[in-house]
N, C-alpha and C. Protein backbone atom coordinates (compact mmCIF):
# COMPACT_ATOMS: atom_id res chain seq x y z
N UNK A 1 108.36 91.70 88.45
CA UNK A 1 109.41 91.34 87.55
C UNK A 1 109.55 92.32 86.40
N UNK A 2 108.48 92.89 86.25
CA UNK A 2 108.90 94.23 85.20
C UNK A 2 109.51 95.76 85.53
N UNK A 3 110.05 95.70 84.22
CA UNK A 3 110.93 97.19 84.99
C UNK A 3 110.04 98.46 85.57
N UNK A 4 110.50 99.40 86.50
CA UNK A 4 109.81 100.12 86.20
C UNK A 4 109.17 101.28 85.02
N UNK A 5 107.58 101.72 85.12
CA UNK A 5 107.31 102.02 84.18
C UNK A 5 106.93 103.30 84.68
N UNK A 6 106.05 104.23 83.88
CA UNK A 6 105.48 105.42 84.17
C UNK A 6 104.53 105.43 85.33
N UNK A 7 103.86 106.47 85.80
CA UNK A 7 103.30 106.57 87.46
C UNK A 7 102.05 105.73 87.24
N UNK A 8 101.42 105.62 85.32
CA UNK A 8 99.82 104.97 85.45
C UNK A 8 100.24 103.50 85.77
N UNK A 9 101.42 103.10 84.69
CA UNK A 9 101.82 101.17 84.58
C UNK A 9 102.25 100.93 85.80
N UNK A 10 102.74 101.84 86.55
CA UNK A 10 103.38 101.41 88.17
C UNK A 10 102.43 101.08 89.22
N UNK A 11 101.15 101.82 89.12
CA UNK A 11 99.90 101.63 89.68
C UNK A 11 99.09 101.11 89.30
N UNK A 12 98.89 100.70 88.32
CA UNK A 12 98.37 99.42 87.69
C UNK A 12 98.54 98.36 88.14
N UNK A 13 100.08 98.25 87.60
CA UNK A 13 100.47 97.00 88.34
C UNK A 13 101.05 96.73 89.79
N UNK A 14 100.81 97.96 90.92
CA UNK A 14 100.79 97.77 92.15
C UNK A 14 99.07 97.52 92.07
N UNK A 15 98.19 97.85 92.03
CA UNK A 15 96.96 97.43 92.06
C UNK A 15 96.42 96.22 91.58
N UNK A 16 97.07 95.68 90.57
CA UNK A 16 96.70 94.44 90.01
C UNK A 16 97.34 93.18 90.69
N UNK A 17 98.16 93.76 91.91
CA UNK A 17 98.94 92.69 93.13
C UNK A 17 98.18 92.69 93.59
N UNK A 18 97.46 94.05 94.44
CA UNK A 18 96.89 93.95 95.80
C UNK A 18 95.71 92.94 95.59
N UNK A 19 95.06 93.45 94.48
CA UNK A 19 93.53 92.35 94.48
C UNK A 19 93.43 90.72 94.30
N UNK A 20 94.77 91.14 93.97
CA UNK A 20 95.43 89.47 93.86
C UNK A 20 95.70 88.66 94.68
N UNK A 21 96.31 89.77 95.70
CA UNK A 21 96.80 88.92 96.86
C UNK A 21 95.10 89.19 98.02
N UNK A 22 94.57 89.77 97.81
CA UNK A 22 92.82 90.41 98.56
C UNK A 22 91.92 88.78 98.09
N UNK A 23 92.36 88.71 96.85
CA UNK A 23 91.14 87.53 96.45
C UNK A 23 91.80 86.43 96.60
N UNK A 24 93.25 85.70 96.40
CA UNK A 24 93.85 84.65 96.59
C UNK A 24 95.00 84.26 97.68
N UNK A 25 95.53 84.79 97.84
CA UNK A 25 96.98 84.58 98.75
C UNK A 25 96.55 84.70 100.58
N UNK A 26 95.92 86.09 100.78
CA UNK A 26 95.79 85.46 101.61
C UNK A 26 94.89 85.22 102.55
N UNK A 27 93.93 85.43 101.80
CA UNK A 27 92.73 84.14 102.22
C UNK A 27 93.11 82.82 102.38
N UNK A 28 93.87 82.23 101.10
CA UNK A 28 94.01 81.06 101.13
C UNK A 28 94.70 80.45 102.35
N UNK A 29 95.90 81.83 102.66
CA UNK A 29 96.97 81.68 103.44
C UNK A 29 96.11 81.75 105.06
N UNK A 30 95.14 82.04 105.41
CA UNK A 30 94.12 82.05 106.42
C UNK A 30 93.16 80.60 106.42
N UNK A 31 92.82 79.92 105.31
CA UNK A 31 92.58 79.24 105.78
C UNK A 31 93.24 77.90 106.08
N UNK A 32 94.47 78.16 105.37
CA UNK A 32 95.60 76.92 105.89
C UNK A 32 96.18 77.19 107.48
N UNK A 33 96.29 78.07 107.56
CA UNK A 33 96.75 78.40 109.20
C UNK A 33 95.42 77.90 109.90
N UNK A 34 94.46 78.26 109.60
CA UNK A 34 93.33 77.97 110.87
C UNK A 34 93.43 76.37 110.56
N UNK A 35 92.94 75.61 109.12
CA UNK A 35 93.39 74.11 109.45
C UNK A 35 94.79 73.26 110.36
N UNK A 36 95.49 74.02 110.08
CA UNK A 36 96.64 73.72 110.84
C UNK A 36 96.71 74.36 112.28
N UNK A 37 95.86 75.08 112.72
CA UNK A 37 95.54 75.20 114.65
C UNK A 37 96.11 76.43 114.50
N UNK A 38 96.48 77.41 113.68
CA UNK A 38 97.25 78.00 114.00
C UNK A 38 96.49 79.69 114.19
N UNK A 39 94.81 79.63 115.12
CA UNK A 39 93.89 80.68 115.15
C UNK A 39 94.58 82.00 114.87
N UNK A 40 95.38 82.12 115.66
CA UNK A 40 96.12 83.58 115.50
C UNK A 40 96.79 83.96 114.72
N UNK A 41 97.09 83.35 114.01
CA UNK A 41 98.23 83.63 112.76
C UNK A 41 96.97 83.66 111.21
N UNK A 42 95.94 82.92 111.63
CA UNK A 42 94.50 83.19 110.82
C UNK A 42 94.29 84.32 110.63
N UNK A 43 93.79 84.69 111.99
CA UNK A 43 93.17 86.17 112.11
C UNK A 43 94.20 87.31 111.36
N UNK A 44 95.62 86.68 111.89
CA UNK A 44 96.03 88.25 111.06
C UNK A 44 96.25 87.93 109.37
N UNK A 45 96.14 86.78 108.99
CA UNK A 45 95.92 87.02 107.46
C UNK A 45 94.47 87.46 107.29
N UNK A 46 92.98 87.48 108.02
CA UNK A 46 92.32 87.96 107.30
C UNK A 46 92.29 89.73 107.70
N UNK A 47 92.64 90.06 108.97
CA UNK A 47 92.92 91.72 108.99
C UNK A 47 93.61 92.30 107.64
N UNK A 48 95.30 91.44 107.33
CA UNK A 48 95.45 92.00 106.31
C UNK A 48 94.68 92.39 105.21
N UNK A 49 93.86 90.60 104.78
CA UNK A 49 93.19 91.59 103.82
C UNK A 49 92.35 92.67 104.10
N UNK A 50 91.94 93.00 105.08
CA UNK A 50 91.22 94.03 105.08
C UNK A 50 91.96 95.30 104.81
N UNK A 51 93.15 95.53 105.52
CA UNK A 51 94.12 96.69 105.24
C UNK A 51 94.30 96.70 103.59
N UNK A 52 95.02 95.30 103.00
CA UNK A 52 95.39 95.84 101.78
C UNK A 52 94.03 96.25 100.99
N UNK A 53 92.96 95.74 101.07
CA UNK A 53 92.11 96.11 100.66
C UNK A 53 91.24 97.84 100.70
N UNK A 54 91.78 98.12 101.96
CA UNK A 54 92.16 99.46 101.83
C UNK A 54 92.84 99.96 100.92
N UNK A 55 94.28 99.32 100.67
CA UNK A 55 95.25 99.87 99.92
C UNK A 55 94.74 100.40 98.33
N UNK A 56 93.87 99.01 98.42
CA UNK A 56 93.79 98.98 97.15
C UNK A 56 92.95 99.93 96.75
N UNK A 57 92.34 100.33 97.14
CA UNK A 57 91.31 101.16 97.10
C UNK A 57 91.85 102.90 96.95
N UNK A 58 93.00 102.83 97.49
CA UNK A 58 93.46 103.92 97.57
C UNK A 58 94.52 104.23 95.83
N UNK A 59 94.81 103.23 95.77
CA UNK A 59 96.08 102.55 94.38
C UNK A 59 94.85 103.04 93.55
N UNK A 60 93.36 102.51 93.32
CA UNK A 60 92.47 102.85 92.25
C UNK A 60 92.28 104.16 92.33
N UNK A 61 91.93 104.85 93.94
CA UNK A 61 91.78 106.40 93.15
C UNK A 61 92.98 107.30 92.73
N UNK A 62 94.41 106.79 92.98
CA UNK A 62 94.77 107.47 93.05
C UNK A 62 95.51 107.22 90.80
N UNK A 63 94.79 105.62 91.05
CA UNK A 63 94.73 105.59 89.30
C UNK A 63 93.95 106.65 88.60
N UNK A 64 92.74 106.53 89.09
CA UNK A 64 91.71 107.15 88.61
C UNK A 64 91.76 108.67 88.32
N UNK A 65 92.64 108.77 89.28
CA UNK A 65 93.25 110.60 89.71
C UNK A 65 93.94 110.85 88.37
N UNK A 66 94.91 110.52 87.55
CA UNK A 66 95.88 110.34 86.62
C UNK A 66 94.68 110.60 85.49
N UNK A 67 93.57 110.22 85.45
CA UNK A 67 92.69 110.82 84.08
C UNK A 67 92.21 111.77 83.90
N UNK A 68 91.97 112.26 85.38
CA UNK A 68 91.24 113.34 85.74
C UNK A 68 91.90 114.66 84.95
């Protein structure tokens, strides 16, 4: 919802999604599908997090890069 900002606030706050959605969304969103039968649609919310969790990882160095 905020405008865009400079390349550090833009990656900031693309990074401050990903871990967001890594620690809450969709995990959570994995384990409501598996209560509800829905195994396969589980599994790929927890792959995602693994990918974005990649992402994120990539969003921090490439924060980290910007001080350097």
């Amino acid at each position: 919802g905020a405008p865009i900002g400079d390349t550090e606030d833009n990656l900031a706050a693309s990074l401050a999604g990903e871990r967001d959605n890594v620690a809450r969304y969709y995990p959570d969103m994995a384990v409501i599908a598996r209560e509800e039968g829905f195994d396969q649609v589980a599994s790929w919310f927890t792959t995602l997090v693994t990918a974005k969790r990649a992402h994120a990882e990539r969003l921090r160095g490439g924060l980290q890069g910007l001080d350097d």
